[in-house]
PDB file of N, CA and C in Angstrom:
ATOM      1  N   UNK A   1      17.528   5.061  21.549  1.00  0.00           N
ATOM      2  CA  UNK A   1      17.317   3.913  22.401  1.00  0.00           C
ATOM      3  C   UNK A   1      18.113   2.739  21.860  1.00  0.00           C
ATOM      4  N   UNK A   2      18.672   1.908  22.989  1.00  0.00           N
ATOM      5  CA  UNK A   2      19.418   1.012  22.383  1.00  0.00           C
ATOM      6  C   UNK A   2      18.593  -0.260  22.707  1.00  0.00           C
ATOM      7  N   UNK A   3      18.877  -1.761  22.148  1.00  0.00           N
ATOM      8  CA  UNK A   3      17.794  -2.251  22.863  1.00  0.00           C
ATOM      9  C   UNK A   3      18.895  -3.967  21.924  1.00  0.00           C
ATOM     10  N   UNK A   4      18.253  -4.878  22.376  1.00  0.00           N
ATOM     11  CA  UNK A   4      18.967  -5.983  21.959  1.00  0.00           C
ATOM     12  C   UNK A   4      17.791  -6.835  21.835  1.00  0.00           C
ATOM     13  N   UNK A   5      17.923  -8.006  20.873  1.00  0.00           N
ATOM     14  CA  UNK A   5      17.136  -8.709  20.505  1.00  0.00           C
ATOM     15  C   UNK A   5      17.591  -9.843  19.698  1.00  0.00           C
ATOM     16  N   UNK A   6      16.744 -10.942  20.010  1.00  0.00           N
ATOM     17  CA  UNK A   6      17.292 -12.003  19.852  1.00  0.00           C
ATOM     18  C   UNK A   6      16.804 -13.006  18.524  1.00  0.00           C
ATOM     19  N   UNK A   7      17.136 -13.536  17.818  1.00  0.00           N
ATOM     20  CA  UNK A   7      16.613 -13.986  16.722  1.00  0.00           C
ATOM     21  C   UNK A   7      16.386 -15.630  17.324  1.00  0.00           C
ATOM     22  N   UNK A   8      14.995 -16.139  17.132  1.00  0.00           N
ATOM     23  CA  UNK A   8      14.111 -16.733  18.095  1.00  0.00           C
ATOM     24  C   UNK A   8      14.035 -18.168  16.881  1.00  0.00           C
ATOM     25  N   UNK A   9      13.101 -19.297  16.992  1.00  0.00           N
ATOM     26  CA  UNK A   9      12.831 -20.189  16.205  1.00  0.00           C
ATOM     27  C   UNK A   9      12.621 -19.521  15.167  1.00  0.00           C
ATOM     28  N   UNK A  10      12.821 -20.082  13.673  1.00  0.00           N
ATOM     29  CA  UNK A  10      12.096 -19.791  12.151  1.00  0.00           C
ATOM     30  C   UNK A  10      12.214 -18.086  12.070  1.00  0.00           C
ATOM     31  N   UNK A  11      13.558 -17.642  12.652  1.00  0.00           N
ATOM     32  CA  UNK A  11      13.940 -16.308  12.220  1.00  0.00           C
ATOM     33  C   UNK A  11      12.834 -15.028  13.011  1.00  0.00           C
ATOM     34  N   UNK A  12      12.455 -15.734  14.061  1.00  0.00           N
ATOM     35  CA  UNK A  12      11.349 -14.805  14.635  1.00  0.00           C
ATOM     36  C   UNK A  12      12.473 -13.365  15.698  1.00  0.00           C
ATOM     37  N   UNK A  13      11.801 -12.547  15.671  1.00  0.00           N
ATOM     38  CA  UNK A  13      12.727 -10.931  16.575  1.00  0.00           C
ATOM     39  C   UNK A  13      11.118 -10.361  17.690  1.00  0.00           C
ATOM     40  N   UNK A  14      11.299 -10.690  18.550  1.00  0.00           N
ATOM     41  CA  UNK A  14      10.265  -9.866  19.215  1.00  0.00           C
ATOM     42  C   UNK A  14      11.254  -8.051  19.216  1.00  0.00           C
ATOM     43  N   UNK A  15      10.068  -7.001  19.085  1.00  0.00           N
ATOM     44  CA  UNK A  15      10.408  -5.805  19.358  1.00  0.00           C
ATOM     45  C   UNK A  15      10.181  -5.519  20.677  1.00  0.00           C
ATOM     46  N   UNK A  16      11.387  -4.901  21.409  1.00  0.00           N
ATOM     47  CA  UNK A  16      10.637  -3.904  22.634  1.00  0.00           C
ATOM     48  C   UNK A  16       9.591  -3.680  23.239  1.00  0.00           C
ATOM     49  N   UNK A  17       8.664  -3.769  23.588  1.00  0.00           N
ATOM     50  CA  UNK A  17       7.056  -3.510  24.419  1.00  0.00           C
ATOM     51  C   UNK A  17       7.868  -1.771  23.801  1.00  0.00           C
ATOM     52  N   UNK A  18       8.183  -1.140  24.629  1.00  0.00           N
ATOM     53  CA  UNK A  18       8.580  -0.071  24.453  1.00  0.00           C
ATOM     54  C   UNK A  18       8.443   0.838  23.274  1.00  0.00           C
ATOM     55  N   UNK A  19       9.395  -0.357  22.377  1.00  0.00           N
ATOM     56  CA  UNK A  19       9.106   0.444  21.313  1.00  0.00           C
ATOM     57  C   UNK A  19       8.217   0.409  20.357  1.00  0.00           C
ATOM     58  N   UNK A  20       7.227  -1.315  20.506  1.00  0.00           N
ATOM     59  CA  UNK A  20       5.799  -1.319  19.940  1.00  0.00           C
ATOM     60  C   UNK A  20       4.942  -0.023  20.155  1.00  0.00           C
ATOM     61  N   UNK A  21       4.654   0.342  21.449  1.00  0.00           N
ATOM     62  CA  UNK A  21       3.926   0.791  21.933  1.00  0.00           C
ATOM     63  C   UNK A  21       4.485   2.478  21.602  1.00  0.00           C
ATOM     64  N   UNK A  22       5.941   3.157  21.396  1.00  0.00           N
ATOM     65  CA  UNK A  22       6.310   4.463  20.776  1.00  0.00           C
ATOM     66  C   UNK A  22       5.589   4.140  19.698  1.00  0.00           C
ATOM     67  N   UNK A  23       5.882   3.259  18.604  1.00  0.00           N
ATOM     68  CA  UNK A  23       5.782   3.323  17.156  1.00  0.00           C
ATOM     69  C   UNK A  23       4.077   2.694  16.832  1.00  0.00           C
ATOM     70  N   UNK A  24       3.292   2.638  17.823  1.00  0.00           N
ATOM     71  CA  UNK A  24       1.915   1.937  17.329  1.00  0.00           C
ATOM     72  C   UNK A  24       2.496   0.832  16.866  1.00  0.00           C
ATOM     73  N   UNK A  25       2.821  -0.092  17.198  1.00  0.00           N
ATOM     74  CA  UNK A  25       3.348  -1.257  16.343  1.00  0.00           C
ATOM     75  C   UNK A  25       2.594  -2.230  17.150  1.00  0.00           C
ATOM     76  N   UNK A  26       1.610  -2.903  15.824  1.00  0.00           N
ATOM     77  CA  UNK A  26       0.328  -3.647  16.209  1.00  0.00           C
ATOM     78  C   UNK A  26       1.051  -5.246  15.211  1.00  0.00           C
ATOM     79  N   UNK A  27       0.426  -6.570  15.892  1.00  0.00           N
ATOM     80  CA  UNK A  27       0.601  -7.509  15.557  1.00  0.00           C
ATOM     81  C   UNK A  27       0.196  -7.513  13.912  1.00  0.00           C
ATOM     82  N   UNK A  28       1.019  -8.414  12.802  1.00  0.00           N
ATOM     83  CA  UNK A  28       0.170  -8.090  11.658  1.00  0.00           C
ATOM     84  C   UNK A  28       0.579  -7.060  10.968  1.00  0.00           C
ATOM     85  N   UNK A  29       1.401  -6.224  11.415  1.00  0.00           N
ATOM     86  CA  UNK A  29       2.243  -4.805  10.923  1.00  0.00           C
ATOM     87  C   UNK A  29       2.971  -5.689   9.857  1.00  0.00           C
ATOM     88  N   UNK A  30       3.614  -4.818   8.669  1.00  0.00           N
ATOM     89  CA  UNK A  30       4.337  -5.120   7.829  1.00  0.00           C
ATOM     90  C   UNK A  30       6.076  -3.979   7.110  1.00  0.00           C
ATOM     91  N   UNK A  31       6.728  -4.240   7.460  1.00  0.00           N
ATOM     92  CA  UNK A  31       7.990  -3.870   7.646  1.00  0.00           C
ATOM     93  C   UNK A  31       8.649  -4.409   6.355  1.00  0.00           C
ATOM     94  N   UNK A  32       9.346  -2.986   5.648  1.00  0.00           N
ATOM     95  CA  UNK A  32      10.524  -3.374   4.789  1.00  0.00           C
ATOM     96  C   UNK A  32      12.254  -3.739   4.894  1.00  0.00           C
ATOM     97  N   UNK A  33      12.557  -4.342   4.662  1.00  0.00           N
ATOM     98  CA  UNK A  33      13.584  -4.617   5.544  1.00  0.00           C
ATOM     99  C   UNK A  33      14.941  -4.160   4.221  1.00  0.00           C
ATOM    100  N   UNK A  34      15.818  -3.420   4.527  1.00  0.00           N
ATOM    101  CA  UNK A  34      16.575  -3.109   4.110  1.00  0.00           C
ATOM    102  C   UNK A  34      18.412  -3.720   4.345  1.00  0.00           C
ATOM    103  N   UNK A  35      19.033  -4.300   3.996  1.00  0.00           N
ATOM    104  CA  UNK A  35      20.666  -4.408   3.889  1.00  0.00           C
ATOM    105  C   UNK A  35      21.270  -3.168   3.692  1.00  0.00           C
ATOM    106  N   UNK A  36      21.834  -2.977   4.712  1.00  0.00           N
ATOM    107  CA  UNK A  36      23.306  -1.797   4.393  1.00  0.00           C
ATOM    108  C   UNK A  36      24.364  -2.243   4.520  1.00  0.00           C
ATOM    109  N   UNK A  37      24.423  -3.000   3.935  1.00  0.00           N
ATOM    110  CA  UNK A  37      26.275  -4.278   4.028  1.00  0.00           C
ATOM    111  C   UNK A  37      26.010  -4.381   6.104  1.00  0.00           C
ATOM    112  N   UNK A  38      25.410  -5.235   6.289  1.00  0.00           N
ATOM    113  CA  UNK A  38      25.574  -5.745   7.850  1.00  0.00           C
ATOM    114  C   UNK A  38      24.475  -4.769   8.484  1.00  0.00           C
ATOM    115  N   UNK A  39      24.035  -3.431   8.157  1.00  0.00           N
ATOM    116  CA  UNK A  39      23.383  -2.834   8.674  1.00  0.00           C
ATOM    117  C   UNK A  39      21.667  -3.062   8.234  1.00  0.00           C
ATOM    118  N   UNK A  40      21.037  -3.038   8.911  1.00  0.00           N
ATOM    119  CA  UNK A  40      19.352  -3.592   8.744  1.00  0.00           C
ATOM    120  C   UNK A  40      18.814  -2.499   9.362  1.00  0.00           C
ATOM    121  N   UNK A  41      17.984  -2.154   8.470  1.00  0.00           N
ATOM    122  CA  UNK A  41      16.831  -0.680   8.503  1.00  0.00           C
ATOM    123  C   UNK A  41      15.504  -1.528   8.754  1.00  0.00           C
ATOM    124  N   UNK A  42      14.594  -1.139   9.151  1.00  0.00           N
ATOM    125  CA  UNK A  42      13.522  -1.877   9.062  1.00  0.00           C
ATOM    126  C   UNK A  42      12.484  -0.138   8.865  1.00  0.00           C
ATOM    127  N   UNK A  43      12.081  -0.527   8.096  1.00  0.00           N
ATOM    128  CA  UNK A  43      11.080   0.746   7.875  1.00  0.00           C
ATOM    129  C   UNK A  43       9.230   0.172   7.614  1.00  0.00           C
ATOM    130  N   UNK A  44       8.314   0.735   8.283  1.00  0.00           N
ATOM    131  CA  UNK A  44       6.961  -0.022   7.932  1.00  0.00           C
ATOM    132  C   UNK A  44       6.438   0.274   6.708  1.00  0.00           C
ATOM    133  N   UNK A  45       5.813  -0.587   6.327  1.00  0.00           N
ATOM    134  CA  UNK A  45       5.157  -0.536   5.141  1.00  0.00           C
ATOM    135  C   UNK A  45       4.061  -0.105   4.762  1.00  0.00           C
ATOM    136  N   UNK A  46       3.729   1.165   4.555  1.00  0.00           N
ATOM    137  CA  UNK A  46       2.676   1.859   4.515  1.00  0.00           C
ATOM    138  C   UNK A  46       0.902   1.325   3.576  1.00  0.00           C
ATOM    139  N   UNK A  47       0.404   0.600   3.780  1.00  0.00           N
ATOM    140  CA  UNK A  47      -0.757  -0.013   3.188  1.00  0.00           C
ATOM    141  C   UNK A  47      -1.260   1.027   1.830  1.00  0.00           C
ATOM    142  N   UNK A  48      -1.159   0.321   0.879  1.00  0.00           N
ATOM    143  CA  UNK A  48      -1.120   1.469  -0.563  1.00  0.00           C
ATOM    144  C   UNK A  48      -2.441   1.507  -0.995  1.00  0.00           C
ATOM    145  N   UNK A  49      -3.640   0.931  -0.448  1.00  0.00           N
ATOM    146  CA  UNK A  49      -5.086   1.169  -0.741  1.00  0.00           C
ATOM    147  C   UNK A  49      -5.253   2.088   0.214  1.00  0.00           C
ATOM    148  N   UNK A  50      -5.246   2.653   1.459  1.00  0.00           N
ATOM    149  CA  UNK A  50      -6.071   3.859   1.824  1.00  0.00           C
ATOM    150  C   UNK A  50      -4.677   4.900   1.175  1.00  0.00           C
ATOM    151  N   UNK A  51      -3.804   5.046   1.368  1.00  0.00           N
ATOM    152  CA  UNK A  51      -2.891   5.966   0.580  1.00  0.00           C
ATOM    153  C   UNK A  51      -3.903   6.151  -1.134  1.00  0.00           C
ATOM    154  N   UNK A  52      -3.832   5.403  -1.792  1.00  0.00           N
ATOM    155  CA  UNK A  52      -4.750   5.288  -2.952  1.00  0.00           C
ATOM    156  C   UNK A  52      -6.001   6.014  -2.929  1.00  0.00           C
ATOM    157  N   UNK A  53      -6.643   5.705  -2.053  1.00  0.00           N
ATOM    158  CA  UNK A  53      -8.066   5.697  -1.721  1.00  0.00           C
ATOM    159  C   UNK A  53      -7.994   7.526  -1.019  1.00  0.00           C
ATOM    160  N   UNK A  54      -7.483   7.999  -0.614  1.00  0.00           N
ATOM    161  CA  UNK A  54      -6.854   9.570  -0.157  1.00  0.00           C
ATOM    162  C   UNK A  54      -6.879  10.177  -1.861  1.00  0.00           C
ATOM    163  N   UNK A  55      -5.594   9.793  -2.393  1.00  0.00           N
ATOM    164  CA  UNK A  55      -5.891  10.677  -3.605  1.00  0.00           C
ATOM    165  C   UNK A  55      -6.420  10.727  -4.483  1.00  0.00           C
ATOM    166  N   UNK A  56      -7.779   9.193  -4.459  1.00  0.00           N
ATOM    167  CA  UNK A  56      -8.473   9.316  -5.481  1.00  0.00           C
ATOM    168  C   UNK A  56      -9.576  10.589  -5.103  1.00  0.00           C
ATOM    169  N   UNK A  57      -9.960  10.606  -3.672  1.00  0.00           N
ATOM    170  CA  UNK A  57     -10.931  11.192  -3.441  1.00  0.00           C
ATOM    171  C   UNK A  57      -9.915  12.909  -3.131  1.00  0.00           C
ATOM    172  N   UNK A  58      -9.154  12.801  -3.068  1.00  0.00           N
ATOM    173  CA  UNK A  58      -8.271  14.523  -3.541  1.00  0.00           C
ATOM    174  C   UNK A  58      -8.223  14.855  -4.677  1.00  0.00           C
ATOM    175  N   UNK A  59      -8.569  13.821  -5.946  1.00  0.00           N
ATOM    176  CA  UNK A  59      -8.564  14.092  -7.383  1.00  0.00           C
ATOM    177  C   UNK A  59     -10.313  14.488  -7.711  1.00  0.00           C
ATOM    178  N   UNK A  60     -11.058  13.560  -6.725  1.00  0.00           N
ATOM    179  CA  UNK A  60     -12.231  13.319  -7.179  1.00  0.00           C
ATOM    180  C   UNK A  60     -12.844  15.153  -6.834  1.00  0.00           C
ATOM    181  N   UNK A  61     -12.016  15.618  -5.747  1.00  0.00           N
ATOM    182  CA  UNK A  61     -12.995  16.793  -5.133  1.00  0.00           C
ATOM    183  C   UNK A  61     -12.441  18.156  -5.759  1.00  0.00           C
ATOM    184  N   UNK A  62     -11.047  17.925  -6.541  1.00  0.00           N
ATOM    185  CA  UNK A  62     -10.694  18.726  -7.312  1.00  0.00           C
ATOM    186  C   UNK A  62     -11.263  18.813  -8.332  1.00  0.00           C
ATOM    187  N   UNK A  63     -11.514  18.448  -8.724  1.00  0.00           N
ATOM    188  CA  UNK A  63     -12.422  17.799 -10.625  1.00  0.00           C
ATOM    189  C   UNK A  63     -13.670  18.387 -10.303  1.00  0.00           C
ATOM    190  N   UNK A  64     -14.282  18.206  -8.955  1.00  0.00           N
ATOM    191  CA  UNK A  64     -15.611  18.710  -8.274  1.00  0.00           C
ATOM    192  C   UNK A  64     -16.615  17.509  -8.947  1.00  0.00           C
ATOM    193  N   UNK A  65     -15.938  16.040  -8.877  1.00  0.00           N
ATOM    194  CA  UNK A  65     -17.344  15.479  -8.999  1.00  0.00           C
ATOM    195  C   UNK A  65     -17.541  14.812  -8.609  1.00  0.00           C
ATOM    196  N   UNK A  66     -19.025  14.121  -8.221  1.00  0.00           N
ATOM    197  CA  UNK A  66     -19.608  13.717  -7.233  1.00  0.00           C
ATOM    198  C   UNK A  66     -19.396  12.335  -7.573  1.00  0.00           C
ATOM    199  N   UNK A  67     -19.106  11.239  -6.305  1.00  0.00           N
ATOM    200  CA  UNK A  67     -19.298   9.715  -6.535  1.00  0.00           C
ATOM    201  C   UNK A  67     -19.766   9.110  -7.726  1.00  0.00           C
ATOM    202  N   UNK A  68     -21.396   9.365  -7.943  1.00  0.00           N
ATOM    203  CA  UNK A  68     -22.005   8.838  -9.188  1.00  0.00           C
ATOM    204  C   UNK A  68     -20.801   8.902 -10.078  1.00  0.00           C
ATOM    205  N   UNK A  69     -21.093  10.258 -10.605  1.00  0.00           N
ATOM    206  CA  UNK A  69     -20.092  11.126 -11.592  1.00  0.00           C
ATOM    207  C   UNK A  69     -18.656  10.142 -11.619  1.00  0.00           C
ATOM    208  N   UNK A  70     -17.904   9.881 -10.866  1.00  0.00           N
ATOM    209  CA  UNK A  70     -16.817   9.510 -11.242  1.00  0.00           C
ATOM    210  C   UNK A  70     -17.276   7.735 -11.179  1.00  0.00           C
ATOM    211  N   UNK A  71     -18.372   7.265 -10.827  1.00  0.00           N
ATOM    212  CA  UNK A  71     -18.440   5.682 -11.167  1.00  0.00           C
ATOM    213  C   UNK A  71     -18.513   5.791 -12.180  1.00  0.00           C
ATOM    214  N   UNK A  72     -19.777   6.787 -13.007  1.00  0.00           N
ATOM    215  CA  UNK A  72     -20.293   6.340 -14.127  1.00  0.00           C
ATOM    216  C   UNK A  72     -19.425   6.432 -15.292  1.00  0.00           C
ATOM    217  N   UNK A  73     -17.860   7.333 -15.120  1.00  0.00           N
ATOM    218  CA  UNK A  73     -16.741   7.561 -16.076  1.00  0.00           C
ATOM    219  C   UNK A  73     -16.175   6.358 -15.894  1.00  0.00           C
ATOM    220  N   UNK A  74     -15.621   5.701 -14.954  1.00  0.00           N
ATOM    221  CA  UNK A  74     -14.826   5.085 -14.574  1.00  0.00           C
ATOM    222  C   UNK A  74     -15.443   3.349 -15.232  1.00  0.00           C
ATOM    223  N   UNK A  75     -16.658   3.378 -15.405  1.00  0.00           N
ATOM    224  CA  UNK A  75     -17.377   2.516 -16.356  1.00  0.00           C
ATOM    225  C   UNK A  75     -17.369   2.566 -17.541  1.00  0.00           C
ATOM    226  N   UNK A  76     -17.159   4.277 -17.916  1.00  0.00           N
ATOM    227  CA  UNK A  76     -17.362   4.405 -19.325  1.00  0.00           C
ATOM    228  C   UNK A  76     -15.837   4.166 -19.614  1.00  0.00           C
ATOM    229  N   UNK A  77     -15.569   4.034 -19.157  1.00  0.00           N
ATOM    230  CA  UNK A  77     -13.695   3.913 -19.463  1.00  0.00           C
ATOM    231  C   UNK A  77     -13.098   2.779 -19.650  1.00  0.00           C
ATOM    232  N   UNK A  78     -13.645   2.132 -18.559  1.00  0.00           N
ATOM    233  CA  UNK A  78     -13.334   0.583 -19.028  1.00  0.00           C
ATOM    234  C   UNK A  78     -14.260  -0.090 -19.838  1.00  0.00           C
ATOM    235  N   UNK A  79     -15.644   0.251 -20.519  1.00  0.00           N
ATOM    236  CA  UNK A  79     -16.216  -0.114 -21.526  1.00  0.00           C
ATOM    237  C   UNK A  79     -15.406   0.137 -22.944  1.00  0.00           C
ATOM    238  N   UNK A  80     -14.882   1.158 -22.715  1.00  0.00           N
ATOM    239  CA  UNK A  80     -14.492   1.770 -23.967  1.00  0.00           C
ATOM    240  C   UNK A  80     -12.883   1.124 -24.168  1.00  0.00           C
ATOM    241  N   UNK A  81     -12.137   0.779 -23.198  1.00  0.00           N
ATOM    242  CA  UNK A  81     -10.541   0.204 -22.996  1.00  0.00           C
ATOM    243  C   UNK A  81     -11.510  -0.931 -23.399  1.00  0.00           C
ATOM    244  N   UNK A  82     -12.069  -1.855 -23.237  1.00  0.00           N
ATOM    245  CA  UNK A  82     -12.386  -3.562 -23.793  1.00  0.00           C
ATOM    246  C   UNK A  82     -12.912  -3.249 -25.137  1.00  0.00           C
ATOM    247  N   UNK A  83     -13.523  -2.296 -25.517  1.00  0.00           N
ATOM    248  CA  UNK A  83     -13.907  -2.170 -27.019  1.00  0.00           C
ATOM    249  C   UNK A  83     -13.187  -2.232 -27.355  1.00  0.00           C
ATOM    250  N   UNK A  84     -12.043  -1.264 -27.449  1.00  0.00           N
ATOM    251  CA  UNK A  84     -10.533  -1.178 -27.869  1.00  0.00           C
ATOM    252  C   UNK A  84      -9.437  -2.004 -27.938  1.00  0.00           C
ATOM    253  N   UNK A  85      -9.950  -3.196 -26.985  1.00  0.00           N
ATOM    254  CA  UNK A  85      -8.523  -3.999 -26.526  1.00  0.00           C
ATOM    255  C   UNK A  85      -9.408  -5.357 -27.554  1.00  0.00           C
ATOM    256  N   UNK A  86     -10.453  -6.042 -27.331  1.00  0.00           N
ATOM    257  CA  UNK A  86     -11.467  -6.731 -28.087  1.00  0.00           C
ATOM    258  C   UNK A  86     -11.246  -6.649 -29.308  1.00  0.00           C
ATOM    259  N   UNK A  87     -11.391  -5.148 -29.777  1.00  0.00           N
ATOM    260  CA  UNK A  87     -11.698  -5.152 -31.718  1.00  0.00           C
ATOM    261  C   UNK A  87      -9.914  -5.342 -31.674  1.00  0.00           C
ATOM    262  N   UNK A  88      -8.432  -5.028 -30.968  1.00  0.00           N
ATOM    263  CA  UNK A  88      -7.323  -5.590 -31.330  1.00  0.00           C
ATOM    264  C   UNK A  88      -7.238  -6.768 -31.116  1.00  0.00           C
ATOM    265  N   UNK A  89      -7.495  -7.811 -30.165  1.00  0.00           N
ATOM    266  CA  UNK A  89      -7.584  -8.843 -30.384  1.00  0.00           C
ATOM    267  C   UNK A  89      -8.392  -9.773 -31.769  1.00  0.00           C
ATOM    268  N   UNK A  90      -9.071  -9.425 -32.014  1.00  0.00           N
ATOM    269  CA  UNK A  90      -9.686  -9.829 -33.344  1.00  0.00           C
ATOM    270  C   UNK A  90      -9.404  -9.693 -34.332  1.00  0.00           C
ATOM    271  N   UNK A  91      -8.840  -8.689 -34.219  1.00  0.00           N
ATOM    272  CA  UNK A  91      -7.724  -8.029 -35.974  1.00  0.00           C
ATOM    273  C   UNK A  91      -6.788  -8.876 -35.724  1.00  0.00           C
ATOM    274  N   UNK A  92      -6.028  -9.452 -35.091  1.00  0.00           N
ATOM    275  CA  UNK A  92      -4.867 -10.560 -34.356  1.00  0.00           C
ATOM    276  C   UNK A  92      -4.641 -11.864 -35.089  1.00  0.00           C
TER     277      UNK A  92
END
C-alpha cells in the first residue's frame, strides 16, 4: 500500500484510517522509529511488562511452583541481596 502523509504542527503524521485499523493501531500506541540514511521504518513497540510477565509465569510453571512459592523466594532473595549489599556497605 502506498499512502502519503503529511507532517502537521509540532511534527505531528496522522496514519491512514486504513492502515490504523489493518495494524490495530490504537491512540497512545508507541512506535520505534528507525533512520536508513532518508529511509524511516517505524516499527511498534512492544510493551516489555506483559512480554515479562509471560515468561515469568513460563518459568514459574516449569519450575512447577505455585505463586506463594515463588513470592516467598523472591523475598527471600531480596532479603538476602540487602544483607549482602548492607554488611558491603559497612565494611566501606
Amino acid at each position: 500500500m502506498d499512502a502519503t502523509v503529511q507532517v502537521r504542527d509540532r511534527g505531528v503524521l496522522t496514519l491512514p484510517a486504513d492502515l490504523r485499523e489493518k495494524y490495530g493501531i490504537r491512540p497512545g500506541d508507541t512506535f520505534h522509529l528507525v533512520d536508513l540514511d532518508g529511509v524511516f521504518v517505524l516499527t511498534p513497540m512492544v510493551p516489555v511488562v506483559p512480554e515479562l510477565a509471560r515468561e515469568i509465569e513460563r518459568a514459574r510453571l516449569e519450575a512447577g511452583l505455585s505463586i506463594e512459592e515463588l513470592l516467598r523466594n523472591l523475598r527471600e532473595q531480596r532479603e538476602r541481596y540487602h544483607r549482602e549489599h548492607d554488611d558491603d556497605s559497612a565494611a566501606a
